[in-house]
N, C-alpha and C. Protein backbone atom coordinates (compact mmCIF):
# COMPACT_ATOMS: atom_id res chain seq x y z
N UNK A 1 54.07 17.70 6.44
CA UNK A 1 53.25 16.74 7.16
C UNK A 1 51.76 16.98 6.90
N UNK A 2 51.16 18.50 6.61
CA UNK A 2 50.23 18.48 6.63
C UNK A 2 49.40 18.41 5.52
N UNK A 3 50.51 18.48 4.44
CA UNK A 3 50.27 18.19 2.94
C UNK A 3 49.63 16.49 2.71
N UNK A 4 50.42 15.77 3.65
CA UNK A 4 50.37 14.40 3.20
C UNK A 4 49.51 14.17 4.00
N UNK A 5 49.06 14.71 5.03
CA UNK A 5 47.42 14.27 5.50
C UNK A 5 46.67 14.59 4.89
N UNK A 6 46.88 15.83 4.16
CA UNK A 6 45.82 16.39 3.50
C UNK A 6 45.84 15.27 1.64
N UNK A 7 47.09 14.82 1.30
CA UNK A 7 47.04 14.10 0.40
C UNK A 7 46.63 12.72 0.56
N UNK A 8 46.71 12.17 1.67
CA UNK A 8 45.66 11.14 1.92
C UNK A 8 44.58 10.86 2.36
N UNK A 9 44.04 12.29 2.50
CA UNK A 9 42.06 12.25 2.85
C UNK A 9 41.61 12.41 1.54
N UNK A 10 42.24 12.66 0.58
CA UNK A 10 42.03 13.33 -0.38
C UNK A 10 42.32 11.83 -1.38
N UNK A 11 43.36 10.94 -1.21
CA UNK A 11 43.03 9.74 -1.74
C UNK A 11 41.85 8.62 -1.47
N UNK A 12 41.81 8.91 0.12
CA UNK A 12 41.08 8.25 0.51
C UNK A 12 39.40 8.27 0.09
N UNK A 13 39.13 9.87 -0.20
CA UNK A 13 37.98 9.86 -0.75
C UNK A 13 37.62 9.84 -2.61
N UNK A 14 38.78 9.82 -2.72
CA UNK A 14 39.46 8.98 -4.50
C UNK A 14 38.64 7.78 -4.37
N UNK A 15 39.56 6.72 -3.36
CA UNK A 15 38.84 5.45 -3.39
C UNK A 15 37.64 4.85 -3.52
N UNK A 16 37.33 5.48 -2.49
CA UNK A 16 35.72 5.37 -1.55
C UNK A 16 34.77 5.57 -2.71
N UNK A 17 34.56 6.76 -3.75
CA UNK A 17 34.20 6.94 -4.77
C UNK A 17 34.02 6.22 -5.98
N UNK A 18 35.80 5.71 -5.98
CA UNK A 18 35.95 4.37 -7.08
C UNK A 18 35.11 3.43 -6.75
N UNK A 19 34.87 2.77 -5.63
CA UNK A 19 34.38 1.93 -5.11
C UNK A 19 32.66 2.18 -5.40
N UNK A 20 32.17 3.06 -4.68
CA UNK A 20 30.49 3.57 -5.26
C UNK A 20 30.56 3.45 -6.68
N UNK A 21 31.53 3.77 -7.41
CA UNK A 21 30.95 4.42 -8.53
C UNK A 21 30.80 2.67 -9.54
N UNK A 22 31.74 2.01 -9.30
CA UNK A 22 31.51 0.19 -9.29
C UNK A 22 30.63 -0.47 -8.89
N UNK A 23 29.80 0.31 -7.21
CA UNK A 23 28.62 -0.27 -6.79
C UNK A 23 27.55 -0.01 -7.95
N UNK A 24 27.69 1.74 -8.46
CA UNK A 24 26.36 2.08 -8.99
C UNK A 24 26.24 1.33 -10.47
N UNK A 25 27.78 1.07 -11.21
CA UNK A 25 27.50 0.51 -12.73
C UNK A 25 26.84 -0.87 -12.34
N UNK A 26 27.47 -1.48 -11.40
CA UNK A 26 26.63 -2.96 -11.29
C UNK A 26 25.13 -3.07 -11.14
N UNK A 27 24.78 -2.16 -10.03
CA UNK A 27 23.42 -1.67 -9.85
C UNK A 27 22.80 -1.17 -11.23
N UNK A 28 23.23 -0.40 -12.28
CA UNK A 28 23.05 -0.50 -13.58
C UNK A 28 22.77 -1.27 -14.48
N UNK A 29 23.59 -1.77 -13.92
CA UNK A 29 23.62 -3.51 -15.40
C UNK A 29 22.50 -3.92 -14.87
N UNK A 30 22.43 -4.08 -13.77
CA UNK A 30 21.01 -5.16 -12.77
C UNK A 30 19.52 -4.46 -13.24
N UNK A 31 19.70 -3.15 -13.75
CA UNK A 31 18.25 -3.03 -13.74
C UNK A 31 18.49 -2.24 -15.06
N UNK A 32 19.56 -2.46 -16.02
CA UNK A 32 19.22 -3.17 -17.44
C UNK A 32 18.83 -3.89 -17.39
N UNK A 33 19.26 -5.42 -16.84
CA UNK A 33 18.79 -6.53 -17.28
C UNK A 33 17.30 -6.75 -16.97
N UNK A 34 16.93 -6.26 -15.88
CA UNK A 34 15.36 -6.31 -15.05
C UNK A 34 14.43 -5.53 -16.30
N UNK A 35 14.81 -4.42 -16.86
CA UNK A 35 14.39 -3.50 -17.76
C UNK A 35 13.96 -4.41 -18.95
N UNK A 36 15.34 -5.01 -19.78
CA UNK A 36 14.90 -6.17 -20.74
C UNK A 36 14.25 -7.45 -20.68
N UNK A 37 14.06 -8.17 -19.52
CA UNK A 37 13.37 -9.36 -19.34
C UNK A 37 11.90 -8.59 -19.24
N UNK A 38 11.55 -7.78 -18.45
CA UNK A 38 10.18 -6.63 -17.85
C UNK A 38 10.04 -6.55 -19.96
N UNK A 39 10.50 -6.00 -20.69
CA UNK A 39 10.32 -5.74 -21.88
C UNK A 39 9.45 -7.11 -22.89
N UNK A 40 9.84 -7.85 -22.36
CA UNK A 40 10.13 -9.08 -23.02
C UNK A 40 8.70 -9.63 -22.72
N UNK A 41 8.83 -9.91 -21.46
CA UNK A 41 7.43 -10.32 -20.49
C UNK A 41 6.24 -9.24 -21.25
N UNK A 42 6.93 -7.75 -20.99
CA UNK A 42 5.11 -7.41 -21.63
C UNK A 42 5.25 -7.50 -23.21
N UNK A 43 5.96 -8.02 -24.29
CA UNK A 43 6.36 -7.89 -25.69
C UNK A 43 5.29 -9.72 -25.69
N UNK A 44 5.16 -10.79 -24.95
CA UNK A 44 4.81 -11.92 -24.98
C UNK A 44 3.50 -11.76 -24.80
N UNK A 45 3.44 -10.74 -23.35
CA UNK A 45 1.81 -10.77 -23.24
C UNK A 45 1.07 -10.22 -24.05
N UNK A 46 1.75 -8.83 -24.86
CA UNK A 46 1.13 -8.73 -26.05
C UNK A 46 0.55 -9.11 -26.96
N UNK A 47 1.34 -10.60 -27.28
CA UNK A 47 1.29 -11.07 -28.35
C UNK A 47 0.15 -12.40 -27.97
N UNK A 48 0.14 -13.06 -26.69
CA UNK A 48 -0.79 -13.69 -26.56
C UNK A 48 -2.51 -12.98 -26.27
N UNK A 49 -2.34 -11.57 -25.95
CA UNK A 49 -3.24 -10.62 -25.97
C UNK A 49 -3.96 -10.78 -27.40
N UNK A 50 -3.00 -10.36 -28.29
CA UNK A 50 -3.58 -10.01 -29.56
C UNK A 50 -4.10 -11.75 -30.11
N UNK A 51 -3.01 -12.62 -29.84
CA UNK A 51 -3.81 -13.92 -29.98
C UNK A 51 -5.29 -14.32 -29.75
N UNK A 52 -5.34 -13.98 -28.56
CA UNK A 52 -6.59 -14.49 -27.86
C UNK A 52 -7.85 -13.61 -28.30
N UNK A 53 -7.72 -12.46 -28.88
CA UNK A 53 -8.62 -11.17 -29.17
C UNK A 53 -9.17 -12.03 -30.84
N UNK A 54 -8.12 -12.64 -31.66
CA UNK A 54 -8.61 -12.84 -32.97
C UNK A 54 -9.09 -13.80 -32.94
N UNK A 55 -8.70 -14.94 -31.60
CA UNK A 55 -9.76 -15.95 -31.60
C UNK A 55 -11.10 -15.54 -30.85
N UNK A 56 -10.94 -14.71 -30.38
CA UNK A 56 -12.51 -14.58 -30.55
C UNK A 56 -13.21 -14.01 -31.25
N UNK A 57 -12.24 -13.16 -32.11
CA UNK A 57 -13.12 -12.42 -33.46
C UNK A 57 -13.49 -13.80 -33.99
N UNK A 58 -12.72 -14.78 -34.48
CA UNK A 58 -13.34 -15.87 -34.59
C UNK A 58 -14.26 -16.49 -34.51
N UNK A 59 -14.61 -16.54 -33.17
CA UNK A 59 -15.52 -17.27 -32.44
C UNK A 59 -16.75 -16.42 -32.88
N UNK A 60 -16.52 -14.66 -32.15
CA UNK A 60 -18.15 -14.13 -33.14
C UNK A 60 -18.26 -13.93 -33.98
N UNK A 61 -17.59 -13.98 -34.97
CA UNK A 61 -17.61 -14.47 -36.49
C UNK A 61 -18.61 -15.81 -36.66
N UNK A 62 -17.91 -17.06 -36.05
CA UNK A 62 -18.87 -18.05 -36.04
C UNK A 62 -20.35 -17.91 -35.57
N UNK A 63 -20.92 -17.05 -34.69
CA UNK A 63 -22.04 -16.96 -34.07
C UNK A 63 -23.07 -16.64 -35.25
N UNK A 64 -24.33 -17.47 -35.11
CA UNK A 64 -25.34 -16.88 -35.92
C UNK A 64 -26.14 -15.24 -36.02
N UNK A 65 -26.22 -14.66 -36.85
CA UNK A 65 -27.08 -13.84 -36.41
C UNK A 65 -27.97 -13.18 -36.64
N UNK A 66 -28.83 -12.86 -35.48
CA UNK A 66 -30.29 -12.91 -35.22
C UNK A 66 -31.14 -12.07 -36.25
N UNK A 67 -31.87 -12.95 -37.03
CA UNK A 67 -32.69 -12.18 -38.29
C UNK A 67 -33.88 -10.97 -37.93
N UNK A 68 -33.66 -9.85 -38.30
CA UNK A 68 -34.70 -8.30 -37.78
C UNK A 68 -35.36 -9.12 -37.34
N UNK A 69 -36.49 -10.00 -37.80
CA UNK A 69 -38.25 -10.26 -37.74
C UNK A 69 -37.69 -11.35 -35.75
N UNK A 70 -36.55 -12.30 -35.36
CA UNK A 70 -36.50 -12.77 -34.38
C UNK A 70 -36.38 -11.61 -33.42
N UNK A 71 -35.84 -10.68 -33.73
CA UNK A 71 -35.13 -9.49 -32.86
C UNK A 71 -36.28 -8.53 -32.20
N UNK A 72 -37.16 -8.74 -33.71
CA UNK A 72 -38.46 -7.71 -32.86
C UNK A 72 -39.55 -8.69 -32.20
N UNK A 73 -39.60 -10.07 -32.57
CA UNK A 73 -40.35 -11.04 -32.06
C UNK A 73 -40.26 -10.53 -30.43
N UNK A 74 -38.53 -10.93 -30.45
CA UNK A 74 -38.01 -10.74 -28.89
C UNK A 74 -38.16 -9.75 -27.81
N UNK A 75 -38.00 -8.92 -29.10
CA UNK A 75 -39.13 -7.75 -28.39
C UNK A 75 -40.21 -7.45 -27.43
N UNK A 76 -41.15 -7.90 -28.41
CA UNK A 76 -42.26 -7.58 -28.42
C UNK A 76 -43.01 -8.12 -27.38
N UNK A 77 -42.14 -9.44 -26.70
CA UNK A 77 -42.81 -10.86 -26.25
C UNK A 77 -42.77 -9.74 -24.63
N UNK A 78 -43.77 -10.34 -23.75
CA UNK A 78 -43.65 -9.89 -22.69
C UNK A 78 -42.36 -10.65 -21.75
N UNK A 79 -41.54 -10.66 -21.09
CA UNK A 79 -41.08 -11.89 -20.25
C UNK A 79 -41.92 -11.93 -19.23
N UNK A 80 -41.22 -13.00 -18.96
CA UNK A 80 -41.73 -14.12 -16.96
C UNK A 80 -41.80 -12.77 -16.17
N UNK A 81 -40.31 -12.33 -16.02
CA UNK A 81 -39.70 -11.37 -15.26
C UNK A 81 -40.99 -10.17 -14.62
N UNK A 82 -41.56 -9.60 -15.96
CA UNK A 82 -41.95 -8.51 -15.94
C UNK A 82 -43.35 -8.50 -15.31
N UNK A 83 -44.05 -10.07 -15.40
CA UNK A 83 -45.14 -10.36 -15.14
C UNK A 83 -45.69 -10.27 -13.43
């Protein structure tokens, strides 16, 4: 008698186990999947990162620029400000 109580606490915590151990793979898969979309999301922002960086190399690429003799003009000039 006391075998088979003792053989069914002993299943019983068999089960209980099976059961967690099904909670934890699902809980697994769930934050695989959270892991690969999270991957994905920063793999896009990357890429619109690096997008947006060459258009503006672009852009100051396009900008004129300022010849020595304007640079020391600018200089040299007193401003409003200072007056």
């Amino acid at each position: 008698m006391a075998d088979t109580k003792h053989l069914d606490q002993i299943t019983e915590r068999v089960e209980r186990l099976l059961l967690r151990h099904e909670e934890l793979q699902h809980t697994n898969q769930q934050l695989h999947e959270q892991v690969q979309a999270l991957q994905a999301e920063r793999d896009s922002l990357k890429s619109r990162l690096h997008a947006a960086r060459a258009r503006i190399d672009a852009l100051l690429d396009r900008l004129p620029q300022p010849s020595a003799s304007a640079a020391q003009t600018t200089a040299d000039t007193p401003s409003q400000d200072r007056a």
